[in-house]
Protein backbone atom coordinates (compact mmCIF):
# COMPACT_ATOMS: atom_id res chain seq x y z
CA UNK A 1 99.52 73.33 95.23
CA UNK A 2 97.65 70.16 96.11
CA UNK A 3 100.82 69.58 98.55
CA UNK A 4 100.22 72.95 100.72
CA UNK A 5 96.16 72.31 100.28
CA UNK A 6 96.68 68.99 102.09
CA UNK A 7 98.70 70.22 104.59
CA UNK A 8 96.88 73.41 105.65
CA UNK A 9 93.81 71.62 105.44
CA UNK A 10 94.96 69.71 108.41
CA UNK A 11 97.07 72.17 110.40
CA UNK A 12 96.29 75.49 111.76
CA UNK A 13 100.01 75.87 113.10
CA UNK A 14 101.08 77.68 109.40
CA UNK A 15 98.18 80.49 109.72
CA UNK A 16 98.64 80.78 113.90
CA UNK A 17 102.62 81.74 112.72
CA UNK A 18 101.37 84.26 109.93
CA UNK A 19 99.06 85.70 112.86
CA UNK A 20 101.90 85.78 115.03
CA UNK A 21 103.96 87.92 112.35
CA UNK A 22 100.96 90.01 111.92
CA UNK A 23 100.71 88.68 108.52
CA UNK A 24 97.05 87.73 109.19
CA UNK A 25 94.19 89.81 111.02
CA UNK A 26 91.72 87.34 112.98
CA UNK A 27 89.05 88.63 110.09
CA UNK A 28 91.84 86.75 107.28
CA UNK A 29 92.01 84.09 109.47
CA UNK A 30 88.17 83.43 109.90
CA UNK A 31 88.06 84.12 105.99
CA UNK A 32 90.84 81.31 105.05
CA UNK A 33 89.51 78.87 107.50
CA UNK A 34 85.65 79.43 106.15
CA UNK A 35 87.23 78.59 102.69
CA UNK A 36 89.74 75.60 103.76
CA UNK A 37 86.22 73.70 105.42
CA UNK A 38 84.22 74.54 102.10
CA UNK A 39 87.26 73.68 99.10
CA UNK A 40 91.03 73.84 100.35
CA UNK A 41 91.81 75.30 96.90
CA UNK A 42 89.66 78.51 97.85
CA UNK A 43 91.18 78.35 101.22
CA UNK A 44 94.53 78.60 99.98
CA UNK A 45 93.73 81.27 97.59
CA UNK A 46 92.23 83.11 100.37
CA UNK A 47 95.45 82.64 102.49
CA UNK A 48 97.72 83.54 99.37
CA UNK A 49 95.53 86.45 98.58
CA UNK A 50 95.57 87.81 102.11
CA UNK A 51 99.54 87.24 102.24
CA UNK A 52 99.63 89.27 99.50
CA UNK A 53 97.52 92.11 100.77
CA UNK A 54 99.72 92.86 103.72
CA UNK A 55 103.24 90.98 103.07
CA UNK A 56 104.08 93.81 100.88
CA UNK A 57 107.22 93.21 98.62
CA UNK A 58 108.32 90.43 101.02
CA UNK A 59 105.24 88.91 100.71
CA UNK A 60 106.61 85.05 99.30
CA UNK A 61 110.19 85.09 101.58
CA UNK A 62 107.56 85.47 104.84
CA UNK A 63 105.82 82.97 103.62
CA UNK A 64 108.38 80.92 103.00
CA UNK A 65 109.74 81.72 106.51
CA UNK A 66 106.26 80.75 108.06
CA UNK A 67 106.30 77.30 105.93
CA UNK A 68 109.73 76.58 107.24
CA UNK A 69 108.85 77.49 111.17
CA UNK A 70 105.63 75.48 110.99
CA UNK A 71 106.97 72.53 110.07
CA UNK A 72 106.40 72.65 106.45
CA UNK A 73 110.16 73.01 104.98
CA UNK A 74 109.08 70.27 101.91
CA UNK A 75 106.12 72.52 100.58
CA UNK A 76 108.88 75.73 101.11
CA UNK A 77 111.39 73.65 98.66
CA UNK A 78 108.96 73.11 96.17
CA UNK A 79 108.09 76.35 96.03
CA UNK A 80 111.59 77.95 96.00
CA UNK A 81 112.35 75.50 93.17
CA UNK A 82 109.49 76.65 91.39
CA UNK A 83 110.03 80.41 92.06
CA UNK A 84 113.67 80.17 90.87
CA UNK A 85 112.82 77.71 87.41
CA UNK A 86 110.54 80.69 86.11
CA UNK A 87 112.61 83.55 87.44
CA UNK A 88 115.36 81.44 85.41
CA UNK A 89 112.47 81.23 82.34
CA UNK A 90 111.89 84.67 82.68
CA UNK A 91 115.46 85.60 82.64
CA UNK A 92 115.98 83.98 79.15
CA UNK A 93 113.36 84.72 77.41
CA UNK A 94 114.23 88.49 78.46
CA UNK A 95 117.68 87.83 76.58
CA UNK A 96 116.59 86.70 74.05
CA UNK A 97 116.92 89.34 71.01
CA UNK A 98 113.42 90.64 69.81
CA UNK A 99 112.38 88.90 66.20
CA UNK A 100 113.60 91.24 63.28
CA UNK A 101 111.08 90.77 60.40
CA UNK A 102 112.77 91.94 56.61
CA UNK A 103 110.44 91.67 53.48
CA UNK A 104 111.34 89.91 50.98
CA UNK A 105 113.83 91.46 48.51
């Protein structure tokens, strides 16, 4: 997180793309970049919160293709590896068998 705060903070070239795939309205972006000058944090949960209001179900693989085509392919890893350790997480603990409880005999 403190990765993609950085590096928004400094570049407008990641929101311009999610304009471009109509991902943001020029309302969002006015929003984010209100938030980004205030607290980057807020800005990027403004920008996440706004990706998630119109990406739809595809909502983190756009983003992920906007990271990537801005120039921001190291921030895109982490987050794939993060996305795919607690879809992994999640997977497991789904398999694992629900905890029987007996009384005592």
């Amino acid at each position: 997180m403190e990765d993609l705060c950085q590096e928004l903070k400094k570049s407008d070239v990641l929101i311009t793309n999610m304009f471009s795939r109509h991902i943001f309205n020029a309302d969002d972006i006015d929003m984010i970049e209100k938030q980004l000058e205030k607290n980057p944090r807020q800005g990027i949960k403004e920008a996440l919160k706004c990706l998630m209001a119109s990406g739809g179900v595809n909502a983190f693989d756009v983003f992920i293709d906007c990271l990537n085509k801005s120039g921001f392919a190291h921030v895109a890893e982490k987050l794939q590896i993060d996305r795919k350790e607690r879809t992994e997480a999640m997977n497991v603990e789904a398999k694992l068998p629900d905890a029987v409880t007996t009384p005592p005999s």
